[in-house]
C-alpha atoms as a PDB file:
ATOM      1  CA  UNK A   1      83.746 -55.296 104.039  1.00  0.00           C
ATOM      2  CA  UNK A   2      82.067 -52.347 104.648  1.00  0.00           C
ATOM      3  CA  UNK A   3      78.591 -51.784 106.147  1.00  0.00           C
ATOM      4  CA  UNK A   4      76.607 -48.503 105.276  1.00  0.00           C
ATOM      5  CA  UNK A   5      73.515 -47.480 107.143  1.00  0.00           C
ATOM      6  CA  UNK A   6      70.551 -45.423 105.998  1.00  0.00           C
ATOM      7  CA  UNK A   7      71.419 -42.433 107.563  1.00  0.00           C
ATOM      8  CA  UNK A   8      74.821 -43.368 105.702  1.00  0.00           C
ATOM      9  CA  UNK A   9      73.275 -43.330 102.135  1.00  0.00           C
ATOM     10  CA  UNK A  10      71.489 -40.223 103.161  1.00  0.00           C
ATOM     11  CA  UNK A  11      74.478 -38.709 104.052  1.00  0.00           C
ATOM     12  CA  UNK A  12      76.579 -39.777 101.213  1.00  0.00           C
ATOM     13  CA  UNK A  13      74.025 -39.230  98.707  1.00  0.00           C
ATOM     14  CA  UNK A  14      71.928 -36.017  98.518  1.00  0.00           C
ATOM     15  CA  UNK A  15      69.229 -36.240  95.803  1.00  0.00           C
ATOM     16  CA  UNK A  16      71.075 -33.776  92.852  1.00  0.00           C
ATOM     17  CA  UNK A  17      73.724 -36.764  93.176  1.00  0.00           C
ATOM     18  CA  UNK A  18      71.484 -39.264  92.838  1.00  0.00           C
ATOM     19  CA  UNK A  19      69.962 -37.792  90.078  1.00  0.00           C
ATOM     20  CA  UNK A  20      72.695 -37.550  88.081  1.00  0.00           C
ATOM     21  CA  UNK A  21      74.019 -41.042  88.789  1.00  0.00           C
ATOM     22  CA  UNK A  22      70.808 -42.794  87.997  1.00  0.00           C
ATOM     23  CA  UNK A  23      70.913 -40.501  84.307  1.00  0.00           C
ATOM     24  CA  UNK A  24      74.235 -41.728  83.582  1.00  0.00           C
ATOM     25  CA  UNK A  25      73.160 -45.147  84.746  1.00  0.00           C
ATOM     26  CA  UNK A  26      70.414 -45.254  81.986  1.00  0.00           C
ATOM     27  CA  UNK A  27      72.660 -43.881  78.968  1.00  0.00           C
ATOM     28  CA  UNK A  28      75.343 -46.237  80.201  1.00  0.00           C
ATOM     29  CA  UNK A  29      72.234 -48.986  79.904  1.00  0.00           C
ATOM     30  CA  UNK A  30      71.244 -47.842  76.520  1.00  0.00           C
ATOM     31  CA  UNK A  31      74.856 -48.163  75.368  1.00  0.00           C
ATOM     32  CA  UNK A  32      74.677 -52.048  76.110  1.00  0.00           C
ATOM     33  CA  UNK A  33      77.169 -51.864  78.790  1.00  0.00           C
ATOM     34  CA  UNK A  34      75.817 -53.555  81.621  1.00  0.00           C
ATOM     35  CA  UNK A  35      74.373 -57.598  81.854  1.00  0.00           C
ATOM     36  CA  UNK A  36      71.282 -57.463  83.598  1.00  0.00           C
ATOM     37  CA  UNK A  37      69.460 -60.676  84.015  1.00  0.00           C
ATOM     38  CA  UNK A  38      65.586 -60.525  84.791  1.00  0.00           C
ATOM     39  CA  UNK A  39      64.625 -60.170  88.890  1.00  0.00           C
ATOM     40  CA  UNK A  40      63.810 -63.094  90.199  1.00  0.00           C
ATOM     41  CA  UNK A  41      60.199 -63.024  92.111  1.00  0.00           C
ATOM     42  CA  UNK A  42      59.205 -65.215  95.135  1.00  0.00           C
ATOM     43  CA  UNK A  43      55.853 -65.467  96.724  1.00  0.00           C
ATOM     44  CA  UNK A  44      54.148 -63.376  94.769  1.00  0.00           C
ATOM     45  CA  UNK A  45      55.999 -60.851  94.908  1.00  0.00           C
ATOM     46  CA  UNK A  46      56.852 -60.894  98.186  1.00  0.00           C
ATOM     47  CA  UNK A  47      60.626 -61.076  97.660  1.00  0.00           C
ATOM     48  CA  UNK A  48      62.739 -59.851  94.853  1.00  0.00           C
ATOM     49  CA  UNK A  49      66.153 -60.239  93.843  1.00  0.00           C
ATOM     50  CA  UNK A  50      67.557 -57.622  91.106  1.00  0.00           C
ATOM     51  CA  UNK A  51      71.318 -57.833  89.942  1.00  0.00           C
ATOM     52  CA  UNK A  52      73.285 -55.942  87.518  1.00  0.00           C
ATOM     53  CA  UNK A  53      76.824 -56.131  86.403  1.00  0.00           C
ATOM     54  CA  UNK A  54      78.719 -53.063  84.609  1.00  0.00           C
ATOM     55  CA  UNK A  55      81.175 -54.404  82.389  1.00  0.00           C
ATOM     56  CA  UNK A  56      83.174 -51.065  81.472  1.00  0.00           C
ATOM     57  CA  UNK A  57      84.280 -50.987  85.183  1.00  0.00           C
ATOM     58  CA  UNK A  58      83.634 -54.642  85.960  1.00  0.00           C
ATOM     59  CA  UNK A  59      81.397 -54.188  89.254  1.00  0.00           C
ATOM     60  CA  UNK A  60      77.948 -56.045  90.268  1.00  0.00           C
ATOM     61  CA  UNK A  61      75.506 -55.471  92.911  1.00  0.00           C
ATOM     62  CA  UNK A  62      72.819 -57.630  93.668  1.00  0.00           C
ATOM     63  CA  UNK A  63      69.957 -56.350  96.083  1.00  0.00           C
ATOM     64  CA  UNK A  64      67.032 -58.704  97.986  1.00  0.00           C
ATOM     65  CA  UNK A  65      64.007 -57.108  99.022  1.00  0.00           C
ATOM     66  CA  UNK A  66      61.330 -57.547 101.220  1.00  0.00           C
ATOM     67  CA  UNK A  67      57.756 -56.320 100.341  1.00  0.00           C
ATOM     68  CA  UNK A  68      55.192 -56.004 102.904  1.00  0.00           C
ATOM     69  CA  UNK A  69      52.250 -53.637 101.620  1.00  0.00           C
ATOM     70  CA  UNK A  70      50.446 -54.358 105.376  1.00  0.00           C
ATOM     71  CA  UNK A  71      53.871 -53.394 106.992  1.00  0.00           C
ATOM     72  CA  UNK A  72      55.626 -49.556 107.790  1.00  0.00           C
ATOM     73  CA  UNK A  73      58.030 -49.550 106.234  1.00  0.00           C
ATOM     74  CA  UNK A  74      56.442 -51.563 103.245  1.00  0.00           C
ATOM     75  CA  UNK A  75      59.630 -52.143 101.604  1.00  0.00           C
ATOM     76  CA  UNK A  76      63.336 -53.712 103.277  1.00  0.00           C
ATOM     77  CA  UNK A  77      65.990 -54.556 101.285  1.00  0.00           C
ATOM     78  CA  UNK A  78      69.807 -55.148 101.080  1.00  0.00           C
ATOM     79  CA  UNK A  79      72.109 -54.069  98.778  1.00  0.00           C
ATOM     80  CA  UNK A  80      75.865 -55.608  97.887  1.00  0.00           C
ATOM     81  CA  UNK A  81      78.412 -54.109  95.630  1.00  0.00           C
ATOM     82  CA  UNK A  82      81.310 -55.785  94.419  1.00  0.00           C
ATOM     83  CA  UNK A  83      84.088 -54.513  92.648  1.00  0.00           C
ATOM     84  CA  UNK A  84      88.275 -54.033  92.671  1.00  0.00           C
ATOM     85  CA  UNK A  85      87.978 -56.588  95.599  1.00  0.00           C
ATOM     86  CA  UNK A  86      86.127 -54.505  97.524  1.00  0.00           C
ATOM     87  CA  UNK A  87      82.594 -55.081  99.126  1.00  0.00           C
ATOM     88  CA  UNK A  88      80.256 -53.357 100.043  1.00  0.00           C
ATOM     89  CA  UNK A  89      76.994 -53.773 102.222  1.00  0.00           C
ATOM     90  CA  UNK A  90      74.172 -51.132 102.439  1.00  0.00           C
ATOM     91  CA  UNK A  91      70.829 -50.233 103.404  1.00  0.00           C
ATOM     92  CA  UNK A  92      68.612 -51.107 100.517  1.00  0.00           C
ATOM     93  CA  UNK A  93      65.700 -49.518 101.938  1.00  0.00           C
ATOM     94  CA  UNK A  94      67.134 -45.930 101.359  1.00  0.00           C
ATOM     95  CA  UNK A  95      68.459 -46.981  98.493  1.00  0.00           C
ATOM     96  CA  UNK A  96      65.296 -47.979  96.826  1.00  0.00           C
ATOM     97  CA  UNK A  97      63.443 -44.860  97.862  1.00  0.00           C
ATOM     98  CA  UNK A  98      66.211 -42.673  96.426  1.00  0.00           C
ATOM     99  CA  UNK A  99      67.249 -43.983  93.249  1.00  0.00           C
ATOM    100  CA  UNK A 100      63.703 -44.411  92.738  1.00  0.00           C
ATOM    101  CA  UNK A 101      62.737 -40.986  93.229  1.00  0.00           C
ATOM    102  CA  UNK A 102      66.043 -40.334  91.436  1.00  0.00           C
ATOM    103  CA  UNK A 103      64.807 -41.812  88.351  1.00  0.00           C
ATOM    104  CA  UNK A 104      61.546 -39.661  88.532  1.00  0.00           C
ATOM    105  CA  UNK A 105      63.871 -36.625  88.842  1.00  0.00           C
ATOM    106  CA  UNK A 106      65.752 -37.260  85.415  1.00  0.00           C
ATOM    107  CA  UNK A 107      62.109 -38.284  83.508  1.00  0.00           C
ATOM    108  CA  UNK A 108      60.872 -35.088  85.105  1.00  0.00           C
ATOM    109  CA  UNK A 109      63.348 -33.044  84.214  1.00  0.00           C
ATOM    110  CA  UNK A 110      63.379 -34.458  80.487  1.00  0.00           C
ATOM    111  CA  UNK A 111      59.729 -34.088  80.091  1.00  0.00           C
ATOM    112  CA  UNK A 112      57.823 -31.697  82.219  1.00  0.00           C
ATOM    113  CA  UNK A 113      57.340 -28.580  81.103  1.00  0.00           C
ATOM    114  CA  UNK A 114      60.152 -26.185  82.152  1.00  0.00           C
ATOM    115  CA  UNK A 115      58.131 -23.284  84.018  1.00  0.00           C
ATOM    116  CA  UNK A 116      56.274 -26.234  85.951  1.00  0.00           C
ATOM    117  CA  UNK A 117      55.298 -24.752  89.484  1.00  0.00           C
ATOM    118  CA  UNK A 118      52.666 -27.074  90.868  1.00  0.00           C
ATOM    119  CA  UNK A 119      53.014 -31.022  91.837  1.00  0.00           C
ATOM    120  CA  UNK A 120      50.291 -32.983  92.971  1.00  0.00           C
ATOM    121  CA  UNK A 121      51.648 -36.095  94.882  1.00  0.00           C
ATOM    122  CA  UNK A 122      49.394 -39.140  95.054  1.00  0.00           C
ATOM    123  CA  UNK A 123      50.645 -41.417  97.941  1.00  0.00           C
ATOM    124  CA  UNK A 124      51.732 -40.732 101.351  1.00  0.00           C
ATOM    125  CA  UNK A 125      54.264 -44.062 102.132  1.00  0.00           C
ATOM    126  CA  UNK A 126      57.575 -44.420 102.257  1.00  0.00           C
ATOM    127  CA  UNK A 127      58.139 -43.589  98.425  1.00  0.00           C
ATOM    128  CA  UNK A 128      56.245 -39.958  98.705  1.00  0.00           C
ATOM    129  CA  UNK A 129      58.965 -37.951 100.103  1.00  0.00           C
ATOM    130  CA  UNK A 130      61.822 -39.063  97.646  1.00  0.00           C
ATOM    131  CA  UNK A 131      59.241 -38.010  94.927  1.00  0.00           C
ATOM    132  CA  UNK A 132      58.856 -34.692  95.705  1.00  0.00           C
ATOM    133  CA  UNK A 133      62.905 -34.203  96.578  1.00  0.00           C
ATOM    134  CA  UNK A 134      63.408 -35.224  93.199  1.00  0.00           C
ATOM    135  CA  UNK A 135      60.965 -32.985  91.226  1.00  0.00           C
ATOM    136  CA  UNK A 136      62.201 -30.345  93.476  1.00  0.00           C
ATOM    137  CA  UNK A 137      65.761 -30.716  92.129  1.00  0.00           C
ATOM    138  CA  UNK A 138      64.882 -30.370  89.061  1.00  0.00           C
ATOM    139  CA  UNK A 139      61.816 -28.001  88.730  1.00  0.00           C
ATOM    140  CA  UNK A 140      61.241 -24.566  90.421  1.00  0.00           C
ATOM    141  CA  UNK A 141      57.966 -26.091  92.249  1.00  0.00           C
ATOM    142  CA  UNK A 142      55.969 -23.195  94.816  1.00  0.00           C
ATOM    143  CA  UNK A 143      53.035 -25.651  95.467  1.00  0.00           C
ATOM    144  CA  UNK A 144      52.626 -29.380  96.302  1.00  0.00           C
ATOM    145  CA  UNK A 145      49.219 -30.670  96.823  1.00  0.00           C
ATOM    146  CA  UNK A 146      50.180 -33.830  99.355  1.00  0.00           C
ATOM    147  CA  UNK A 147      47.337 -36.349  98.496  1.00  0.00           C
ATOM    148  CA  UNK A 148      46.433 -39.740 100.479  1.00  0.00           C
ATOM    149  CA  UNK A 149      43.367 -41.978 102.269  1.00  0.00           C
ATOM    150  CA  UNK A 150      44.613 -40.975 105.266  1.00  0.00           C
ATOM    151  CA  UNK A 151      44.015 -37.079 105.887  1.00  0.00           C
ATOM    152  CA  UNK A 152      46.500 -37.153 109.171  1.00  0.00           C
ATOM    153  CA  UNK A 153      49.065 -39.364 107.098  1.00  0.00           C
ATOM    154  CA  UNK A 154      48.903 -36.639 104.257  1.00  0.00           C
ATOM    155  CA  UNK A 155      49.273 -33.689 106.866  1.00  0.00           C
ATOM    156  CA  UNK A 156      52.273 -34.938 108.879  1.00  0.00           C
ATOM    157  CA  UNK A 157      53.820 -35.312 105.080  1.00  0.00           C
ATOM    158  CA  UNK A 158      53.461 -32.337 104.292  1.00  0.00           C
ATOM    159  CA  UNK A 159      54.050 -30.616 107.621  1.00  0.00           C
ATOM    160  CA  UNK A 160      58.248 -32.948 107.748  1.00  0.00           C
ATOM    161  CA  UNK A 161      58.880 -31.754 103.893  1.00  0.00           C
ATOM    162  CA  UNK A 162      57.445 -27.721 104.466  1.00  0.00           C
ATOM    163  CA  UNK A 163      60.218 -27.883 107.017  1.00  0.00           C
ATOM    164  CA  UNK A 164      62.673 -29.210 104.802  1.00  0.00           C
ATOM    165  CA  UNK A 165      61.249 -26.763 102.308  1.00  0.00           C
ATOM    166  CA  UNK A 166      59.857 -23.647 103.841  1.00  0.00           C
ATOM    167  CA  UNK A 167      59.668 -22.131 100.634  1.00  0.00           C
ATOM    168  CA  UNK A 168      57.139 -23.962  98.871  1.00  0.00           C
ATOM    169  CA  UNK A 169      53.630 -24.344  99.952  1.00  0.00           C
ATOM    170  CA  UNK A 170      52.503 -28.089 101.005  1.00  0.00           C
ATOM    171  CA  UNK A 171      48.915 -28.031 101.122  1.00  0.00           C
ATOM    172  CA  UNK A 172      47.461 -31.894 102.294  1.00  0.00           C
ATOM    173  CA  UNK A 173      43.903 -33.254 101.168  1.00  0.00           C
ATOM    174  CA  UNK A 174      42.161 -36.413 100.139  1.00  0.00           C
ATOM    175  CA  UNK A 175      40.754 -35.571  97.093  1.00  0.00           C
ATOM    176  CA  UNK A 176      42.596 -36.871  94.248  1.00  0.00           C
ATOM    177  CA  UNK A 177      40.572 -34.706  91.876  1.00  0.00           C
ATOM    178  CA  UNK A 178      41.289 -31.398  93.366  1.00  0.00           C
ATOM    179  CA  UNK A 179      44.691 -31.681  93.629  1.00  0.00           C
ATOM    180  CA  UNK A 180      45.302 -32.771  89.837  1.00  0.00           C
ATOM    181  CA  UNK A 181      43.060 -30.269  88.081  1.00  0.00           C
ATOM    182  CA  UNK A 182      45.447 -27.625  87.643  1.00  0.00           C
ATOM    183  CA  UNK A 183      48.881 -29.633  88.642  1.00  0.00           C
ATOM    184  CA  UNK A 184      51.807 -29.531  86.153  1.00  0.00           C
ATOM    185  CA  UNK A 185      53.591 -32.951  87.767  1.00  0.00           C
ATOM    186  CA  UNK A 186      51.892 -35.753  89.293  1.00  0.00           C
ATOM    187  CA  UNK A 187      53.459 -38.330  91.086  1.00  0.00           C
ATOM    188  CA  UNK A 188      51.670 -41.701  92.020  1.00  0.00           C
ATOM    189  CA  UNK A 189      53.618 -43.847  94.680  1.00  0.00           C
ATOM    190  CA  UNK A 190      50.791 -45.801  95.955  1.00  0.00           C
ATOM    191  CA  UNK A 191      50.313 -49.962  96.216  1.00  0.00           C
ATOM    192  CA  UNK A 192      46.856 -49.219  94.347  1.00  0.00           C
ATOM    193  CA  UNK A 193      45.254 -52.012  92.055  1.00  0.00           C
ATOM    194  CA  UNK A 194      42.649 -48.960  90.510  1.00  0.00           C
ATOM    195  CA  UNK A 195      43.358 -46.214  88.701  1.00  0.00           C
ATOM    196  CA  UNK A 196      43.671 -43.323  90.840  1.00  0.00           C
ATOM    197  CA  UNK A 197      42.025 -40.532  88.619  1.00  0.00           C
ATOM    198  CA  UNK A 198      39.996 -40.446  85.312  1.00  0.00           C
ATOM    199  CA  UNK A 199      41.386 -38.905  81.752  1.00  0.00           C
ATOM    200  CA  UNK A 200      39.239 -36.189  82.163  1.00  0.00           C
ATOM    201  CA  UNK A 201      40.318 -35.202  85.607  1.00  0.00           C
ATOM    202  CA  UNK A 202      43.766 -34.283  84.443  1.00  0.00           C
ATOM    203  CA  UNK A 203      44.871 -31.096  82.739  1.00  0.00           C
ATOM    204  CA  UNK A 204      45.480 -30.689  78.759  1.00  0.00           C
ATOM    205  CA  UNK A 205      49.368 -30.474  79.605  1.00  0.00           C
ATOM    206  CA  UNK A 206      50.721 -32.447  82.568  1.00  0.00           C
ATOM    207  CA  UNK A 207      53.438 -34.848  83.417  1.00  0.00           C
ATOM    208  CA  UNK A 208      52.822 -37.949  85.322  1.00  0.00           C
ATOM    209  CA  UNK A 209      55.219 -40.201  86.847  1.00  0.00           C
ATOM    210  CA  UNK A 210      54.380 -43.404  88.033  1.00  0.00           C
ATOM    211  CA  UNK A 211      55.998 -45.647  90.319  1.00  0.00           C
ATOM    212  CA  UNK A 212      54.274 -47.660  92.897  1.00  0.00           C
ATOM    213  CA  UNK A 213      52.466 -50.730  90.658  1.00  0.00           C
ATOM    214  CA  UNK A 214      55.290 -53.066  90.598  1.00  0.00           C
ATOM    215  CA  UNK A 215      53.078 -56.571  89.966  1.00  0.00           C
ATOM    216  CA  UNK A 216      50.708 -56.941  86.999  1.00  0.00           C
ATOM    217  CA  UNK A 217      47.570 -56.646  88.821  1.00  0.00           C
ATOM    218  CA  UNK A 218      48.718 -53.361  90.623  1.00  0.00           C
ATOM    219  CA  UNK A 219      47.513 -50.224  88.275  1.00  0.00           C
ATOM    220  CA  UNK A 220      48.084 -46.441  89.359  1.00  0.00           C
ATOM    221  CA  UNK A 221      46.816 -45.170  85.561  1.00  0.00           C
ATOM    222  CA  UNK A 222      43.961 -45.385  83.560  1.00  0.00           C
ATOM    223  CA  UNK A 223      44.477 -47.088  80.392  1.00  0.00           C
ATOM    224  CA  UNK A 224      42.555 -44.335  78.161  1.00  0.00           C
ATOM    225  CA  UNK A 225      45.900 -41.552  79.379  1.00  0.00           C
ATOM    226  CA  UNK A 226      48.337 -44.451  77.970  1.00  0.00           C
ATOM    227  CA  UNK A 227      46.390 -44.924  74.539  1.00  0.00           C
ATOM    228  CA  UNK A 228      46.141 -41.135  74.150  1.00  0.00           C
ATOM    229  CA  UNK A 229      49.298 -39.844  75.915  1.00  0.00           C
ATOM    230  CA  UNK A 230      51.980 -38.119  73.418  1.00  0.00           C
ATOM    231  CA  UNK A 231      54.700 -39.958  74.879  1.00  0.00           C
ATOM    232  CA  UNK A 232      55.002 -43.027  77.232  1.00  0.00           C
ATOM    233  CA  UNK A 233      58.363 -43.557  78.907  1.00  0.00           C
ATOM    234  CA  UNK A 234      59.240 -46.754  80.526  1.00  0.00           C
ATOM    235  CA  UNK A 235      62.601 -47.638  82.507  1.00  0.00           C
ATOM    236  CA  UNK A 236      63.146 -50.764  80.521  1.00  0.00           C
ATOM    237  CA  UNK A 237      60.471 -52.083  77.982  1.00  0.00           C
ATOM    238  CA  UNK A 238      61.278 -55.489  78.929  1.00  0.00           C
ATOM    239  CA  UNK A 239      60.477 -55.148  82.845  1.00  0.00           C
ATOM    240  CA  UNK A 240      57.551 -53.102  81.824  1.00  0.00           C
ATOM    241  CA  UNK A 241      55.929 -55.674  80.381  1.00  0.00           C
ATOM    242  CA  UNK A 242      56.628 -58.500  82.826  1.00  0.00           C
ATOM    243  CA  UNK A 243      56.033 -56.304  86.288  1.00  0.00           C
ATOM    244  CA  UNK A 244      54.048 -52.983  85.074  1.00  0.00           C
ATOM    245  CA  UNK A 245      50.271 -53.573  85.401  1.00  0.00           C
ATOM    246  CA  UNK A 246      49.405 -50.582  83.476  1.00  0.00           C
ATOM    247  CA  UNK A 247      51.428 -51.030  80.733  1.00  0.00           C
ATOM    248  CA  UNK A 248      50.591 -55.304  80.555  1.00  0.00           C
ATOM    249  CA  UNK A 249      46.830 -53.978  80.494  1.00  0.00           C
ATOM    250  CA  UNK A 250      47.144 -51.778  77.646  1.00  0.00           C
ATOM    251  CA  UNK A 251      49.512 -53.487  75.456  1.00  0.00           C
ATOM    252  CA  UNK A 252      47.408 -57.054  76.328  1.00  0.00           C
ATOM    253  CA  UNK A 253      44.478 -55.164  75.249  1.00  0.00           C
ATOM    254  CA  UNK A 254      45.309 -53.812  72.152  1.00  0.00           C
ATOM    255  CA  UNK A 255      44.940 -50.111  73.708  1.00  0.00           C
ATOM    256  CA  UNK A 256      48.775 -49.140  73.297  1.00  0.00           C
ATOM    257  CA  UNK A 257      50.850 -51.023  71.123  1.00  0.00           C
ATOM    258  CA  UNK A 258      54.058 -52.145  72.364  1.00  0.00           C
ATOM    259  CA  UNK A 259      56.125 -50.198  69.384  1.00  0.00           C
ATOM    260  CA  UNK A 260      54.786 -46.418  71.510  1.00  0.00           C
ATOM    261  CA  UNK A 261      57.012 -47.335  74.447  1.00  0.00           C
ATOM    262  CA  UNK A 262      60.222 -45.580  74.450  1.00  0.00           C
ATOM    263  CA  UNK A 263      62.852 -46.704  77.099  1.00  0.00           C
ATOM    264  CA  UNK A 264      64.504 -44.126  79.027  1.00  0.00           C
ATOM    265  CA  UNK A 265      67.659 -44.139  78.320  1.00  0.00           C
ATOM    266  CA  UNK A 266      67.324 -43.797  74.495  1.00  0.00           C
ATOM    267  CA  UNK A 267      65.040 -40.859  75.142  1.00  0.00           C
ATOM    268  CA  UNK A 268      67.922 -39.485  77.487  1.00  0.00           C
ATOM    269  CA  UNK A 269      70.516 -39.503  74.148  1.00  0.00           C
ATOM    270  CA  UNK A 270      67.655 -38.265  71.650  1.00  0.00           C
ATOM    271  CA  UNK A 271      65.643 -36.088  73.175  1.00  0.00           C
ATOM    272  CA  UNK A 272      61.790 -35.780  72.595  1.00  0.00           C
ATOM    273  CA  UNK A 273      59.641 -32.925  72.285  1.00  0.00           C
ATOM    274  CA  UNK A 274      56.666 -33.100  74.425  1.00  0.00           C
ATOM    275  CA  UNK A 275      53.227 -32.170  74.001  1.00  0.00           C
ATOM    276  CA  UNK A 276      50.098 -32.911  75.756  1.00  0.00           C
ATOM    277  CA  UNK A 277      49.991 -34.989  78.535  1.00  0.00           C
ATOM    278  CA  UNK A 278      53.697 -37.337  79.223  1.00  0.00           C
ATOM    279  CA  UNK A 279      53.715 -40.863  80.883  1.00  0.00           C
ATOM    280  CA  UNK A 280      56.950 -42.079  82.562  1.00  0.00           C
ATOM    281  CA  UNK A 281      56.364 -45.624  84.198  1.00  0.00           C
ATOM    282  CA  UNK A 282      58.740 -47.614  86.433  1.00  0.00           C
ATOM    283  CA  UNK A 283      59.141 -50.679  87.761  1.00  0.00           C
ATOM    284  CA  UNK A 284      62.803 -50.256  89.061  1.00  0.00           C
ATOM    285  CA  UNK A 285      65.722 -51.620  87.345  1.00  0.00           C
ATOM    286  CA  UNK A 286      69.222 -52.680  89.083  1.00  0.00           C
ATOM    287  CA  UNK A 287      71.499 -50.150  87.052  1.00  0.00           C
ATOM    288  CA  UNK A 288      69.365 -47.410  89.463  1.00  0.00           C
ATOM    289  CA  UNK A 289      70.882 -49.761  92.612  1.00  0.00           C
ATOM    290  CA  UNK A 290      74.054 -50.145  91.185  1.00  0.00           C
ATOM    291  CA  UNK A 291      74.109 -45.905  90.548  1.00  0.00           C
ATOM    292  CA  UNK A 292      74.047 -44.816  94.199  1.00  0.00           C
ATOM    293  CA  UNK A 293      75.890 -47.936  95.403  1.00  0.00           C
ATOM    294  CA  UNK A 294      78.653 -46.635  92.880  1.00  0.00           C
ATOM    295  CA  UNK A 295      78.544 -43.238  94.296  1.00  0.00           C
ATOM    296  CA  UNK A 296      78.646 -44.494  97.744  1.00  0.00           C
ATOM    297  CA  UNK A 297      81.653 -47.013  97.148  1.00  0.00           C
ATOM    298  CA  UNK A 298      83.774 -43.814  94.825  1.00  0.00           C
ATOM    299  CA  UNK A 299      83.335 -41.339  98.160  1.00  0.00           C
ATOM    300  CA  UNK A 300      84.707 -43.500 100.983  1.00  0.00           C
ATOM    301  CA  UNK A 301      82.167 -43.296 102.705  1.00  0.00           C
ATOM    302  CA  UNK A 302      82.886 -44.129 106.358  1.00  0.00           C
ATOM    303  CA  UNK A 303      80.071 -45.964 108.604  1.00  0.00           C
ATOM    304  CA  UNK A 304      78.466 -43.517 111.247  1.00  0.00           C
ATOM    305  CA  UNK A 305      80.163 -45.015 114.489  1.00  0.00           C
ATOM    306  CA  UNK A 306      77.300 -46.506 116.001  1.00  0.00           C
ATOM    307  CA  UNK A 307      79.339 -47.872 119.204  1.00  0.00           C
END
């Protein structure tokens, strides 16, 4: 059995290759071939268990987490893959933050518009940083406005990405307001249970990706952009509506009927044509897990000697 680290995953799996693993994941998951039984939730959410098996190569993971919003880091999680009699064992925490921004990358790069420069980022946890690798890997970005509560949280984000990036401009600030009027991309990755911003805040033609409500009375978006949005992109339509707070308010309220959502993966084999302003929504589905755990078992990766 093998055991990977984080900094194993990290170095296994840089974000393009994530990206592209989590986009085959979801056309493999359109094309019916993998069993994925619902998560199981404990305590409120305070643990999860996701599993998915992908019959075409015959291989499983299943991944526990741990969800602490009052804790740094918030999330911690496990991740097994099974498969050919192998076994591996990795660090679900990097995991999670990477296929998750993965999946952002691939609804980003399907629906954003393709001279988008600016990204506004709305959170400043553990989740923030994968977000803006993955719109960066897709989209030419020169300026990220680097939004949270916290103005020194916000700043020492921005300062650890502008040296990962030197050449784009990370600007921090606590105003949500400012930094969406005239962003292209937004990314929310915050544990909020209000919408962050109002429908008239945002621009006539933006993207926004949103990933951090993951229980039903968790809601990053206001539920005017869903009833008005030209498109609204969820992972699965399914976990949307058990897990998605956003999306369980609108539908539950007659403001966007359940027939406008569009699952990723048939979006990624007919492609839309966006207009307006774009919604992608995720919960987090185990065919993302199994994608980099895939990756990682295919390279070989060998555990960082940590003797």
């Amino acid at each position: 059995m093998k055991v990977l680290s984080a900094e194993d995953v990290r170095r296994t799996v840089p974000m393009p290759a994530a990206i592209a693993a989590v986009r085959q994941a979801f056309l493999e998951l359109a094309a019916g071939n993998f069993v994925l039984p619902p998560r199981q939730i404990f305590g409120d959410g305070a643990i999860l268990v996701m599993s998915a098996y992908h019959s075409p190569t015959r291989t499983a993971i299943v991944k526990k987490i741990g969800i602490a919003l009052d804790q740094v880091p918030a999330i911690r999680a496990t991740v097994i893959w099974t498969g050919d009699g192998e076994q591996l064992v990795a660090d679900g925490t990097s995991i999670t933050t990477l296929r998750t921004g993965a999946v952002v990358g691939v609804a980003t790069d399907l629906l954003a518009s393709p001279d988008a420069t600016r990204l506004a980022l709305l959170g400043t946890g553990a989740q923030a940083a994968d977000q803006v690798r993955a719109v960066l890997a897709v989209r030419r970005i020169a300026d990220v406005a680097v939004t949270g509560r916290n103005l020194d949280r916000a700043t020492a984000l921005a300062t650890a990405l502008s040296a990962e990036y030197p050449e784009v401009t990370f600007a921090p600030g606590t105003s949500i307001d400012e930094s969406i009027a005239t962003a292209d991309i937004i990314c929310c990755a915050t544990s909020s249970s209000t919408p962050l911003f109002s429908l008239e805040a945002l621009p006539d033609r933006v993207h926004i990706n949103a990933i951090g409500a993951f229980r039903p009375t968790m809601r990053e978006l206001p539920r005017d952009l869903l009833a008005t949005a030209s498109l609204v992109l969820v992972d699965q339509i399914e976990a949307a509506l058990e897990e998605s707070g956003e999306i369980i308010d609108a539908v539950t309220s007659g403001t966007l009927a359940k027939t406008a959502l569009r699952e990723l993966g048939t979006a990624l084999t007919t492609k839309p044509t966006p207009t307006g302003r774009t919604v992608f929504k995720s919960v987090g589905v185990g065919p993302q897990d199994w994608a980099i755990a895939a990756v990682l078992a295919a390279s070989n990766a060998v555990p960082t000697d940590r003797t």
